[in-house]
N, C-alpha and C. Protein backbone atom coordinates (compact mmCIF):
# COMPACT_ATOMS: atom_id res chain seq x y z
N UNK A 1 0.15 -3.18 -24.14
CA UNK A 1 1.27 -4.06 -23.86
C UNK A 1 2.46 -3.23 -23.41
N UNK A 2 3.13 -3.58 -22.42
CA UNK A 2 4.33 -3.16 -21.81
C UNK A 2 5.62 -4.24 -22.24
N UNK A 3 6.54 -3.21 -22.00
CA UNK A 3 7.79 -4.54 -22.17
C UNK A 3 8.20 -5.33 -20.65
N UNK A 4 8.41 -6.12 -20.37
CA UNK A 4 8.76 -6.61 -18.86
C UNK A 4 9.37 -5.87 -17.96
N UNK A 5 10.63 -5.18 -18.58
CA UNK A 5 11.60 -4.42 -17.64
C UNK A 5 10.45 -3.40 -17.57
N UNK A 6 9.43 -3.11 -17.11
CA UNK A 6 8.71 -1.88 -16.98
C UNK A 6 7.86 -2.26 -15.58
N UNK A 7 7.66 -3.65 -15.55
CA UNK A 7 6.79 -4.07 -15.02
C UNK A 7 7.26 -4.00 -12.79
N UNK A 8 6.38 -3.27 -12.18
CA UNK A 8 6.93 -2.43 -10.93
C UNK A 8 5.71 -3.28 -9.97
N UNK A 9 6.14 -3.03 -8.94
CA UNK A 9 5.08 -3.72 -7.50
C UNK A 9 3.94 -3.00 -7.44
N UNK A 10 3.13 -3.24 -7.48
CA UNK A 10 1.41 -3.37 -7.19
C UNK A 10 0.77 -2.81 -8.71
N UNK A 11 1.57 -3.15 -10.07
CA UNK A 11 1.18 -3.21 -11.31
C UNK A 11 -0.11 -4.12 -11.57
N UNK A 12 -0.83 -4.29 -11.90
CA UNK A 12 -1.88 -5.09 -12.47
C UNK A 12 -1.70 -6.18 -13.82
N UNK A 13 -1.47 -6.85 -14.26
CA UNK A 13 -1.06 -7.76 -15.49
C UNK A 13 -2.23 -8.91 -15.68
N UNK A 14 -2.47 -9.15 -17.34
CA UNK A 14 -2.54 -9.95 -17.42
C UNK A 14 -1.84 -11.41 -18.05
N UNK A 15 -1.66 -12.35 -17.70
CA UNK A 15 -1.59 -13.53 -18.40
C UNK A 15 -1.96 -14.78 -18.91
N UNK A 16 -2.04 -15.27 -19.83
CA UNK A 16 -3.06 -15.93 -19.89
C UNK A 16 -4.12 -16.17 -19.87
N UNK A 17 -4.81 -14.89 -19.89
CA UNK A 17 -6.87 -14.48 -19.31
C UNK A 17 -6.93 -14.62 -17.89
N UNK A 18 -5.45 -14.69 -16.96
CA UNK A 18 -6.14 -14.38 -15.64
C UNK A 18 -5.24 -13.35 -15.32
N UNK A 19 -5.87 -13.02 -14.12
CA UNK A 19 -5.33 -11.03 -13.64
C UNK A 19 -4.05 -11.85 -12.67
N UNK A 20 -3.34 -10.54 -12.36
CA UNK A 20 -1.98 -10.91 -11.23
C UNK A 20 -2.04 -9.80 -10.88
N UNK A 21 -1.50 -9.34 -9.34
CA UNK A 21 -1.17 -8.44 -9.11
C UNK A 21 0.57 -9.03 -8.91
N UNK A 22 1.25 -7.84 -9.42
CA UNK A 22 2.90 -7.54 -9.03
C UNK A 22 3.13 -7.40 -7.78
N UNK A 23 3.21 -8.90 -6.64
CA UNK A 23 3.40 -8.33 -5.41
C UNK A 23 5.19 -8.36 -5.31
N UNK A 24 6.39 -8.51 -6.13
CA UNK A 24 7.11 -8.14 -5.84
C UNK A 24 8.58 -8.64 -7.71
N UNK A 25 9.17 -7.99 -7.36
CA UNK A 25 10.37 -8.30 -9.11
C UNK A 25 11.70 -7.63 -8.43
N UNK A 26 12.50 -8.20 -9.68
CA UNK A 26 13.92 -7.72 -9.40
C UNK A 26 14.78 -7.93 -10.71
N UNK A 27 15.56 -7.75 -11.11
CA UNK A 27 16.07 -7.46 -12.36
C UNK A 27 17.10 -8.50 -12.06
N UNK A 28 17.58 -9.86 -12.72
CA UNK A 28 18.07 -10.85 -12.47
C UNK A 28 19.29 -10.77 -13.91
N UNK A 29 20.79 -10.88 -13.26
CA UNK A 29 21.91 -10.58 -14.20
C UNK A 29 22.94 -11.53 -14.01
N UNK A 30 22.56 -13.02 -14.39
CA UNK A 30 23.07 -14.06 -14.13
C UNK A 30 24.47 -13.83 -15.03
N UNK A 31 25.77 -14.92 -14.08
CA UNK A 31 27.50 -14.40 -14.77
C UNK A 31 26.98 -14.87 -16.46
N UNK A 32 26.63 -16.16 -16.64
CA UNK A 32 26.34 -16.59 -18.51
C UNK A 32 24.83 -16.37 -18.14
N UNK A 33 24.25 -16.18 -19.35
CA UNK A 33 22.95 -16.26 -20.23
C UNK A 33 22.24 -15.16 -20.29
N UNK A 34 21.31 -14.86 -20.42
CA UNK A 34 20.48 -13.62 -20.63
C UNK A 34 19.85 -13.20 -19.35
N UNK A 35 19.78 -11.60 -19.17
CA UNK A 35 19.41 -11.06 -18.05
C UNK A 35 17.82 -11.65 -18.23
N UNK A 36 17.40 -11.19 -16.99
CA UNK A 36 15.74 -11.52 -17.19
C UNK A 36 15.00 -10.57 -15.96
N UNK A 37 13.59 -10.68 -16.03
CA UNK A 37 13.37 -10.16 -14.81
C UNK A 37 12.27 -10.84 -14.52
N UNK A 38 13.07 -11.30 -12.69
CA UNK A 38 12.45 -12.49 -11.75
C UNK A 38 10.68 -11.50 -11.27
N UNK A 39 9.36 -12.23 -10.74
CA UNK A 39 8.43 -11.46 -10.36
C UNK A 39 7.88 -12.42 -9.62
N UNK A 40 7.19 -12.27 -8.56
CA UNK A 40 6.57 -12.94 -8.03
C UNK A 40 4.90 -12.32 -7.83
N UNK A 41 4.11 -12.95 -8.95
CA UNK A 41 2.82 -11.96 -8.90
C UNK A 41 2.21 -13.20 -8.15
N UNK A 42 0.85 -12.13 -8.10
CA UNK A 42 -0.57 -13.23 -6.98
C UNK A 42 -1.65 -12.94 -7.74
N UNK A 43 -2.00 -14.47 -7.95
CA UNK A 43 -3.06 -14.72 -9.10
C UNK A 43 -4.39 -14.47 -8.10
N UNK A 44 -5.15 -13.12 -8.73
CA UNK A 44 -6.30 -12.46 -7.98
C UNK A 44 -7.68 -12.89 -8.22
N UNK A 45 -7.56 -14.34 -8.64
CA UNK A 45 -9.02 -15.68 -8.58
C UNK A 45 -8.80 -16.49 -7.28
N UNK A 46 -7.47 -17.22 -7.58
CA UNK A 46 -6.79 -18.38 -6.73
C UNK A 46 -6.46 -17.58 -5.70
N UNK A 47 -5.57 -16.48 -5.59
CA UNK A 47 -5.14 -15.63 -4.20
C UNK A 47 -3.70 -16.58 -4.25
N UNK A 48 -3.52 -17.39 -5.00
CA UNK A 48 -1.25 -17.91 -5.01
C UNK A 48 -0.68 -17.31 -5.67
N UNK A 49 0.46 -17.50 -4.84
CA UNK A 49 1.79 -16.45 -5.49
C UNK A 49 2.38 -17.33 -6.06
N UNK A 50 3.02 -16.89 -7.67
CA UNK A 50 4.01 -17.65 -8.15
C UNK A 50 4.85 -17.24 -8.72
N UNK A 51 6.05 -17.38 -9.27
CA UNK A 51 7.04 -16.76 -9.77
C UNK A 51 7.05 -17.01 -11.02
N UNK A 52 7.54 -15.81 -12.01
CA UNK A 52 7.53 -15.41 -13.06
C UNK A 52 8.65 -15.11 -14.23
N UNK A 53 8.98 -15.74 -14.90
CA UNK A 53 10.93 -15.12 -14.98
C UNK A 53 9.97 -14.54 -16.63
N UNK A 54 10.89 -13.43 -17.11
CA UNK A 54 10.01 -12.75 -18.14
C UNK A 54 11.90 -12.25 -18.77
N UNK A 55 11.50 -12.44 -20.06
CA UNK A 55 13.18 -12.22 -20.85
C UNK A 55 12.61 -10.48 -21.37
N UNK A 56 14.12 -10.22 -21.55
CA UNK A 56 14.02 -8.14 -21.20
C UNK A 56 12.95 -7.57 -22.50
N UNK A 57 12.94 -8.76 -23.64
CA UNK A 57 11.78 -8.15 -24.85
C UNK A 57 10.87 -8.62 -24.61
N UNK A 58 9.90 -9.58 -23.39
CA UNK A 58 9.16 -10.25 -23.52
C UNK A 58 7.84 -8.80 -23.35
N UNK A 59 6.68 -8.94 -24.12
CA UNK A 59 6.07 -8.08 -23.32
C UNK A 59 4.27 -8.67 -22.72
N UNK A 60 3.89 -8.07 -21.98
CA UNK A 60 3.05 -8.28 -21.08
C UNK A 60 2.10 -7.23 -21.37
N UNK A 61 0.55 -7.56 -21.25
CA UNK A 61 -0.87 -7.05 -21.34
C UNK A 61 -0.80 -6.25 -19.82
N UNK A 62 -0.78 -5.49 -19.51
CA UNK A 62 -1.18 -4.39 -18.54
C UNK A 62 -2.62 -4.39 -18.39
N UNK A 63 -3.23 -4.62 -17.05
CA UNK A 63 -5.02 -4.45 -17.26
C UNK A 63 -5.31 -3.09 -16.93
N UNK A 64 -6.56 -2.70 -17.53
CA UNK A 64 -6.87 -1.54 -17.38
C UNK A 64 -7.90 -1.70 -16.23
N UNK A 65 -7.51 -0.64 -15.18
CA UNK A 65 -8.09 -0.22 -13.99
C UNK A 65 -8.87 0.56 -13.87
N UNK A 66 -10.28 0.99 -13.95
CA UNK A 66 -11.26 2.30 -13.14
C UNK A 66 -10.64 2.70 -11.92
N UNK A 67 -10.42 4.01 -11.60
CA UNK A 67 -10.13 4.18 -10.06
C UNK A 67 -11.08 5.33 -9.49
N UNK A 68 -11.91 4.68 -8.88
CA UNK A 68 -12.74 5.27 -8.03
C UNK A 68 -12.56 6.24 -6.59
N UNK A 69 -13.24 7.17 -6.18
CA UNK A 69 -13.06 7.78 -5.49
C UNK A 69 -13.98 7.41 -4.29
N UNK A 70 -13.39 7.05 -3.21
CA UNK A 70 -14.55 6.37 -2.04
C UNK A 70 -13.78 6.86 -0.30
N UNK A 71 -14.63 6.65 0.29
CA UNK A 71 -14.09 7.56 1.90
C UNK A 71 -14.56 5.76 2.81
N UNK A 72 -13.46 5.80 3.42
CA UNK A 72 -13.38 4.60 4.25
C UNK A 72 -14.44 5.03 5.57
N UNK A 73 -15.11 4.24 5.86
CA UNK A 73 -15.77 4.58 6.88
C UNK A 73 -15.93 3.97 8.01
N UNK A 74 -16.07 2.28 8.30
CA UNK A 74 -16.02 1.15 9.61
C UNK A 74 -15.36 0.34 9.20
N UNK A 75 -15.39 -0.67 10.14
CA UNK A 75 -15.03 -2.47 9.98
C UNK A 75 -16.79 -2.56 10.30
N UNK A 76 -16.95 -3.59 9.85
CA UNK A 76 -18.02 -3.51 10.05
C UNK A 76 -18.05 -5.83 10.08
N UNK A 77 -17.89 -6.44 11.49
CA UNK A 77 -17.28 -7.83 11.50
C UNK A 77 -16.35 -7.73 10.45
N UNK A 78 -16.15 -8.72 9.58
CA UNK A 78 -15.08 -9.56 8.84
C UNK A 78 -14.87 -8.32 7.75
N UNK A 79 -15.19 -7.44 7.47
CA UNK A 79 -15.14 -6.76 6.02
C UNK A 79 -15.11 -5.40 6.60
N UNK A 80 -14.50 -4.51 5.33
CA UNK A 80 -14.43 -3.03 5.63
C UNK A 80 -15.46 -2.09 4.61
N UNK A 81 -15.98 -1.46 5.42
CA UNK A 81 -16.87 -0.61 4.60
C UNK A 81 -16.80 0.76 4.40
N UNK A 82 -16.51 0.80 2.63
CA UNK A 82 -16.62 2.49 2.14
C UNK A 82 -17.73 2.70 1.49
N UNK A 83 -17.65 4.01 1.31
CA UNK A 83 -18.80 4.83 0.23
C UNK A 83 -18.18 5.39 -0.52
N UNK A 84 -18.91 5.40 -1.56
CA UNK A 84 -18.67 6.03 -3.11
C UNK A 84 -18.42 7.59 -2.81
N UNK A 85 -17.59 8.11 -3.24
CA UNK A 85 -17.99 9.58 -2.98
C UNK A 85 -18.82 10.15 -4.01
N UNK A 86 -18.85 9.89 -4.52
CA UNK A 86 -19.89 10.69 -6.01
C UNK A 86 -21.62 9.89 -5.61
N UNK A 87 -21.75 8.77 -5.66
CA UNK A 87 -23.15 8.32 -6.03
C UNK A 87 -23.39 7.97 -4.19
N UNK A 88 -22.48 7.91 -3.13
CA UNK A 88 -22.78 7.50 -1.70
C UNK A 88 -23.62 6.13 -1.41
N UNK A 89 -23.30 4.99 -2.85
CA UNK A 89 -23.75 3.72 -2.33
C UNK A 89 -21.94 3.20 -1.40
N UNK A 90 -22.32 2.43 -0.76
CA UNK A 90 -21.65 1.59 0.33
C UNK A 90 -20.55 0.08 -1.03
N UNK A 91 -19.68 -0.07 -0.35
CA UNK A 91 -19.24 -1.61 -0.84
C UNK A 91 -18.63 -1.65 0.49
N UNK A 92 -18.66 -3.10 0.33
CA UNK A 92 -18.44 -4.17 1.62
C UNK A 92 -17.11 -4.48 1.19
N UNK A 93 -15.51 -4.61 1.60
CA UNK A 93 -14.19 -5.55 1.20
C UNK A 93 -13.65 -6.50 2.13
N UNK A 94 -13.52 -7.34 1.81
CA UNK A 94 -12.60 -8.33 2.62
C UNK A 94 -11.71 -7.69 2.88
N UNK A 95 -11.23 -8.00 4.05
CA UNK A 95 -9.79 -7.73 4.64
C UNK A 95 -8.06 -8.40 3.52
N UNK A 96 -8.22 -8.89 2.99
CA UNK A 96 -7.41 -9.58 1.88
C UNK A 96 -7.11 -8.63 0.92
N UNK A 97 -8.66 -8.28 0.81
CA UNK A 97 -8.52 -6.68 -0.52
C UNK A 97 -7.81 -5.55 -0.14
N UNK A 98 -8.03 -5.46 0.94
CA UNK A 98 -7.35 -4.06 1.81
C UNK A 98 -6.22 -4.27 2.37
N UNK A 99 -5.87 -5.53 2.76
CA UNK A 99 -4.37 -5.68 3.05
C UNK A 99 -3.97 -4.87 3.66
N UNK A 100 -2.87 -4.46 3.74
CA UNK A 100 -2.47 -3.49 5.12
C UNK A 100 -2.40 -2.30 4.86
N UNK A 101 -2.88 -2.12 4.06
CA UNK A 101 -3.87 -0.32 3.77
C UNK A 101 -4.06 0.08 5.05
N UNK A 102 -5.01 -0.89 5.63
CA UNK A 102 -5.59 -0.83 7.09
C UNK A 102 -5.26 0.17 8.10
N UNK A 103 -3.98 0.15 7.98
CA UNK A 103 -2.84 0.26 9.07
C UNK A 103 -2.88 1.57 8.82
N UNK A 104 -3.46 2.28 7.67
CA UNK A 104 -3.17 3.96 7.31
C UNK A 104 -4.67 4.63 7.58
N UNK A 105 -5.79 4.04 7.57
CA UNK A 105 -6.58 3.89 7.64
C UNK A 105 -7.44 4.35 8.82
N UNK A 106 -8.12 5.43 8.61
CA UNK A 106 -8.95 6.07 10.08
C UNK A 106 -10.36 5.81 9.62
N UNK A 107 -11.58 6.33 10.04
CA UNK A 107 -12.59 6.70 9.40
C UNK A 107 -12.37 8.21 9.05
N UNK A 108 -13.34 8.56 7.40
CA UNK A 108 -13.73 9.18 6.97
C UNK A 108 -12.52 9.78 6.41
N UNK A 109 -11.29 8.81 6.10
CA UNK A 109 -9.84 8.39 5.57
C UNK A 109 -10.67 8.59 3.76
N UNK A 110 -10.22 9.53 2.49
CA UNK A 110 -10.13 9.52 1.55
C UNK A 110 -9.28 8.46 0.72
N UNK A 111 -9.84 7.68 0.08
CA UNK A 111 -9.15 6.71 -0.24
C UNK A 111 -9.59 6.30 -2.25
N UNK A 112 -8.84 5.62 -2.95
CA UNK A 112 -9.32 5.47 -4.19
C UNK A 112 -9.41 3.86 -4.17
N UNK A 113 -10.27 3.26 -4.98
CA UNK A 113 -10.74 2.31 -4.83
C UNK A 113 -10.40 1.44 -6.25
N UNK A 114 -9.52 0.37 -6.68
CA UNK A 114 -9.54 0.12 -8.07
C UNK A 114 -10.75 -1.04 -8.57
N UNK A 115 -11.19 -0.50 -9.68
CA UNK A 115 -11.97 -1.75 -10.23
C UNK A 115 -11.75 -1.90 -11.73
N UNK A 116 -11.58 -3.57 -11.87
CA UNK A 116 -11.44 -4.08 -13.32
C UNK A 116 -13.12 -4.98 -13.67
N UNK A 117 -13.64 -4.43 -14.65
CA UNK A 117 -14.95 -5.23 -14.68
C UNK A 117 -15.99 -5.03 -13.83
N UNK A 118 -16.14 -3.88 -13.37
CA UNK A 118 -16.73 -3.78 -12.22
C UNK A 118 -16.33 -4.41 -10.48
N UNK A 119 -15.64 -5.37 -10.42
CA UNK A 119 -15.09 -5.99 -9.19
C UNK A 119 -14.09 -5.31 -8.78
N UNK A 120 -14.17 -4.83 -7.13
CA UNK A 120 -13.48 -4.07 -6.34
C UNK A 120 -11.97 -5.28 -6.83
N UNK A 121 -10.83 -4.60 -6.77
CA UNK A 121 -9.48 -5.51 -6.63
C UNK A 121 -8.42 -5.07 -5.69
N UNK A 122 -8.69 -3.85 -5.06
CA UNK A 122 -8.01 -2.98 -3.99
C UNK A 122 -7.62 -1.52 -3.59
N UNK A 123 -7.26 -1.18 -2.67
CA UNK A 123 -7.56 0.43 -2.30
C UNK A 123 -6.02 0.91 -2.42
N UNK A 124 -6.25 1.95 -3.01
CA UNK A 124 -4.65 2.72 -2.74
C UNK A 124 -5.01 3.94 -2.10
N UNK A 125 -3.68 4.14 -1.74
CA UNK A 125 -3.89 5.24 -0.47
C UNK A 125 -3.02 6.74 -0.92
N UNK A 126 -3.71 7.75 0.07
CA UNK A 126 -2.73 8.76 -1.11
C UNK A 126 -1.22 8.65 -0.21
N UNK A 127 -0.38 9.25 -1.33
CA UNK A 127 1.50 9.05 -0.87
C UNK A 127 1.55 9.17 0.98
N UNK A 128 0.68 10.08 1.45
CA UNK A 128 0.64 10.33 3.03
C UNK A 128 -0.19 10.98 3.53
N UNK A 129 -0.90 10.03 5.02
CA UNK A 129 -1.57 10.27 5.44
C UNK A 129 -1.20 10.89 6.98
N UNK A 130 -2.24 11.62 7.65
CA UNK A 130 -1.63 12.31 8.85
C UNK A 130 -2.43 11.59 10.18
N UNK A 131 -1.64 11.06 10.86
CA UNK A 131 -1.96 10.26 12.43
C UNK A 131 -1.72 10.53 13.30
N UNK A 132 -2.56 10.58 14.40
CA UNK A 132 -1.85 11.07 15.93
C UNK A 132 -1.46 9.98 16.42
N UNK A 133 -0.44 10.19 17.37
CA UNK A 133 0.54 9.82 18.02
C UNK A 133 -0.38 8.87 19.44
N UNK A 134 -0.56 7.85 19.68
CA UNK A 134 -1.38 7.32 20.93
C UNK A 134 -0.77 7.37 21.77
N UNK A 135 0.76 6.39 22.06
CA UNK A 135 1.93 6.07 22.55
C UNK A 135 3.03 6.13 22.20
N UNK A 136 3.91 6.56 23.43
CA UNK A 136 5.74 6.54 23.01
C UNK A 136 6.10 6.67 24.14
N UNK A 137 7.28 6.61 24.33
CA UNK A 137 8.06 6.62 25.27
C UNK A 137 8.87 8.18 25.51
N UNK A 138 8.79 8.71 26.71
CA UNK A 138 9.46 10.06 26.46
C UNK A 138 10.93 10.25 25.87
N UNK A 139 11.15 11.66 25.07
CA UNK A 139 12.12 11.40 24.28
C UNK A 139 13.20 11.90 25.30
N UNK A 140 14.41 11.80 24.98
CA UNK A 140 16.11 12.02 25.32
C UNK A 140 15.73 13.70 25.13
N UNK A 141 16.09 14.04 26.36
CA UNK A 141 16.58 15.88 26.24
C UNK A 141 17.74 16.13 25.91
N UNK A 142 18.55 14.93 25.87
CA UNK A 142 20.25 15.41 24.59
C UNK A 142 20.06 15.14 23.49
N UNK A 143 19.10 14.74 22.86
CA UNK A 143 19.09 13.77 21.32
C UNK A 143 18.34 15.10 20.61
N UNK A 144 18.70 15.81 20.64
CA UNK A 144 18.52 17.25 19.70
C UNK A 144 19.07 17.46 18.28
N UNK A 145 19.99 16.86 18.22
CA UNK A 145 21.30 16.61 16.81
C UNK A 145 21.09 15.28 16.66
N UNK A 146 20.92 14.22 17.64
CA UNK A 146 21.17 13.02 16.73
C UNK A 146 19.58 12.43 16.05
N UNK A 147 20.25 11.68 14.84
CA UNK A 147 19.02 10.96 14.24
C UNK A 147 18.09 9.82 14.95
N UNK A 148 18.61 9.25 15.88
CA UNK A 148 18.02 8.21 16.45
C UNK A 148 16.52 8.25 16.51
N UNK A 149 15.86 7.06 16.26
CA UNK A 149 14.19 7.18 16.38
C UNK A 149 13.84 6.43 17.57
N UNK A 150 13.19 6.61 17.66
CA UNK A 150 11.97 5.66 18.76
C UNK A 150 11.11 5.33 18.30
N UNK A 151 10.14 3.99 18.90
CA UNK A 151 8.79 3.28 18.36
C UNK A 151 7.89 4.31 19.02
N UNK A 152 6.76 4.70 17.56
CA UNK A 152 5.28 5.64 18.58
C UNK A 152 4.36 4.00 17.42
N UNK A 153 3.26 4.81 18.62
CA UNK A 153 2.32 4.13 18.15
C UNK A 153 1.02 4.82 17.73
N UNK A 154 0.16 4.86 16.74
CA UNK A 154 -0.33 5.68 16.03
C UNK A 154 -1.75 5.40 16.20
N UNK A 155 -2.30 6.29 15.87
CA UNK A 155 -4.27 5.86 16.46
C UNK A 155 -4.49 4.63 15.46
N UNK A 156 -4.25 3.96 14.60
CA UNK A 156 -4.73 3.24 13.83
C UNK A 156 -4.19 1.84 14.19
N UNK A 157 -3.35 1.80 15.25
CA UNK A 157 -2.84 1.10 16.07
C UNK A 157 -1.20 0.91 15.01
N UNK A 158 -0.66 1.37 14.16
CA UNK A 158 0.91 0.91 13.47
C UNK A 158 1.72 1.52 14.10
N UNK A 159 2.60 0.86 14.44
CA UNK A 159 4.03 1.01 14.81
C UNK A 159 4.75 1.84 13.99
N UNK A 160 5.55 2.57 14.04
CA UNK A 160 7.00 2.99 13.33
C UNK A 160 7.96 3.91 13.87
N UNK A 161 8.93 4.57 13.64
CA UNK A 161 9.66 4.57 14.04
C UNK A 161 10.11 6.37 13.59
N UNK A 162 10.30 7.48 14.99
CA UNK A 162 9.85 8.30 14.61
C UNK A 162 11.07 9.15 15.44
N UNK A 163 11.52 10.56 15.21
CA UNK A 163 12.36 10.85 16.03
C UNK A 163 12.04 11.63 17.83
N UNK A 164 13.29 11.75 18.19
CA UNK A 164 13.14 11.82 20.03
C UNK A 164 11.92 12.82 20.30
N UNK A 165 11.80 13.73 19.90
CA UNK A 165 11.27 14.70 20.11
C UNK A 165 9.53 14.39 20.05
N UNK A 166 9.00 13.50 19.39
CA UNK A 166 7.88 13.11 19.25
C UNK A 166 6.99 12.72 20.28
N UNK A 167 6.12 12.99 20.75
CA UNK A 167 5.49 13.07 22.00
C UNK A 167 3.87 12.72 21.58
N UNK A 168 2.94 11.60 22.69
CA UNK A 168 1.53 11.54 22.99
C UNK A 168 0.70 13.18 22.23
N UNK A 169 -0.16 12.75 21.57
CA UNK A 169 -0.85 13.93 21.19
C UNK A 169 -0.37 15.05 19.83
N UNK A 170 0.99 14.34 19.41
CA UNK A 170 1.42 14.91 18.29
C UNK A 170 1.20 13.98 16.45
N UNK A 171 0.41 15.07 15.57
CA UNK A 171 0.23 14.53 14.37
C UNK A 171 1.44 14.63 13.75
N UNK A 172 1.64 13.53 13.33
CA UNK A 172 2.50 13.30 12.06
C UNK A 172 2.03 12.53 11.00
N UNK A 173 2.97 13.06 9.95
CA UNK A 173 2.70 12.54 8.63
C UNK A 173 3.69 11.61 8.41
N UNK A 174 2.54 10.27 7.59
CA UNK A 174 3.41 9.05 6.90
C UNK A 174 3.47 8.84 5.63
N UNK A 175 4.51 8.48 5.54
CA UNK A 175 4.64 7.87 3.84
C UNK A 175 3.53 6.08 4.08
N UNK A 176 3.03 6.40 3.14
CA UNK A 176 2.04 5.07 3.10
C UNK A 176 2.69 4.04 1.87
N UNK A 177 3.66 4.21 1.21
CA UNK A 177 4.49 3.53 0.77
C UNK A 177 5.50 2.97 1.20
N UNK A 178 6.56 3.71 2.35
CA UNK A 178 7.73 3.01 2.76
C UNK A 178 7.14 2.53 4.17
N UNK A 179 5.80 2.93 4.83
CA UNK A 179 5.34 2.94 6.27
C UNK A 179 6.51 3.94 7.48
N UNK A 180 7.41 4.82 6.69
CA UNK A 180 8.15 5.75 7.58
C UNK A 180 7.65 7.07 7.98
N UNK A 181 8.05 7.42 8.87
CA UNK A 181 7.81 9.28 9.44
C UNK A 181 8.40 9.92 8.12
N UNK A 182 7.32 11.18 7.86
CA UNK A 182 8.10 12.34 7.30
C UNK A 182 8.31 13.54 7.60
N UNK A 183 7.02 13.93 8.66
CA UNK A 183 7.47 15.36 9.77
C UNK A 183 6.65 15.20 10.44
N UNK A 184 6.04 16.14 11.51
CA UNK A 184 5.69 17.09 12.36
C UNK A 184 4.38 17.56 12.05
N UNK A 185 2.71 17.41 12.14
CA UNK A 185 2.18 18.50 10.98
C UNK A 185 1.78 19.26 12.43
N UNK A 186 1.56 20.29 12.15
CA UNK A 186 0.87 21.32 12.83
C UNK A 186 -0.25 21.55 13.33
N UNK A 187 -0.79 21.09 14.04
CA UNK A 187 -1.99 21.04 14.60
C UNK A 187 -3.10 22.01 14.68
């Protein structure tokens, strides 16, 4: 059991005997009555989001997660397919499960896999992954000092937003949490 104010985005919970994932909270400090904290989890049977108001002593069942070690490998039609890295059997995921993981996502991409009960419930990715550059626009030969970014576009097909200097054919590394640039890697 956790206390509420603990409770962070892509946490696992249970309530009531069904699972939620934490798809988003905020710490709510109304002028009269008691603070609370607002959540909007997604019930992972039904797939609806609903909101949650939880008072600052309330506390909450945390589920316990297996996290597996598995290497992304195709799409393979409607579903994405990894392998185990230890035993090299295959699981099949809906696109729902993987959510926009996707977007970080190459083949033969190292990835961890969570399961409660044996049932896949979703992939996390490590803090950053490294992508080449497909498309951009050539950069400014004065924009040497300034911060300004430009849109590249990345083999996995995601957008973001990267500085002038960034050019077709250059790897960079992403934060797979904020979806921003963090450098340059070296080829």
């Amino acid at each position: 059991m956790i206390v509420a104010t603990r409770i962070r985005k892509g946490m696992l919970i249970k309530l009531d005997g069904e699972l939620y994932r934490v798809h988003d909270f905020y710490h709510s400090t109304p002028g009269k009555g008691i603070p609370c904290m607002q959540t909007k989890l997604k019930n992972l049977r039904t797939g609806s989001i609903s909101d949650f108001r939880f008072k600052p002593g309330d506390k909450v069942e945390r589920a316990t997660l297996e996290m597996k070690p598995f290497e992304y490998l195709y799409q393979d039609g409607n579903s994405y397919v990894f392998m185990d890295s230890q035993t090299y059997e295959q699981v099949h995921l809906d696109p729902e499960l993987v959510g926009d993981s996707i977007e970080y996502m190459k083949p033969n991409q190292a990835v961890t896999i969570e399961f409660h009960d044996e049932k896949p419930l979703g992939v996390t990715l490590p803090k950053t992954v490294d992508l080449k550059v497909t498309h951009t626009e050539p950069g400014l030969k004065s924009a040497t000092v300034t911060n300004v970014g430009k849109p590249v576009t990345l083999e996995t097909g995601l957008i973001i937003t990267a500085p002038q200097f960034i050019d077709i054919g250059d790897i960079i590394r992403v934060d797979t949490e904020e979806g921003g640039y963090v450098e340059r890697v070296k080829a």
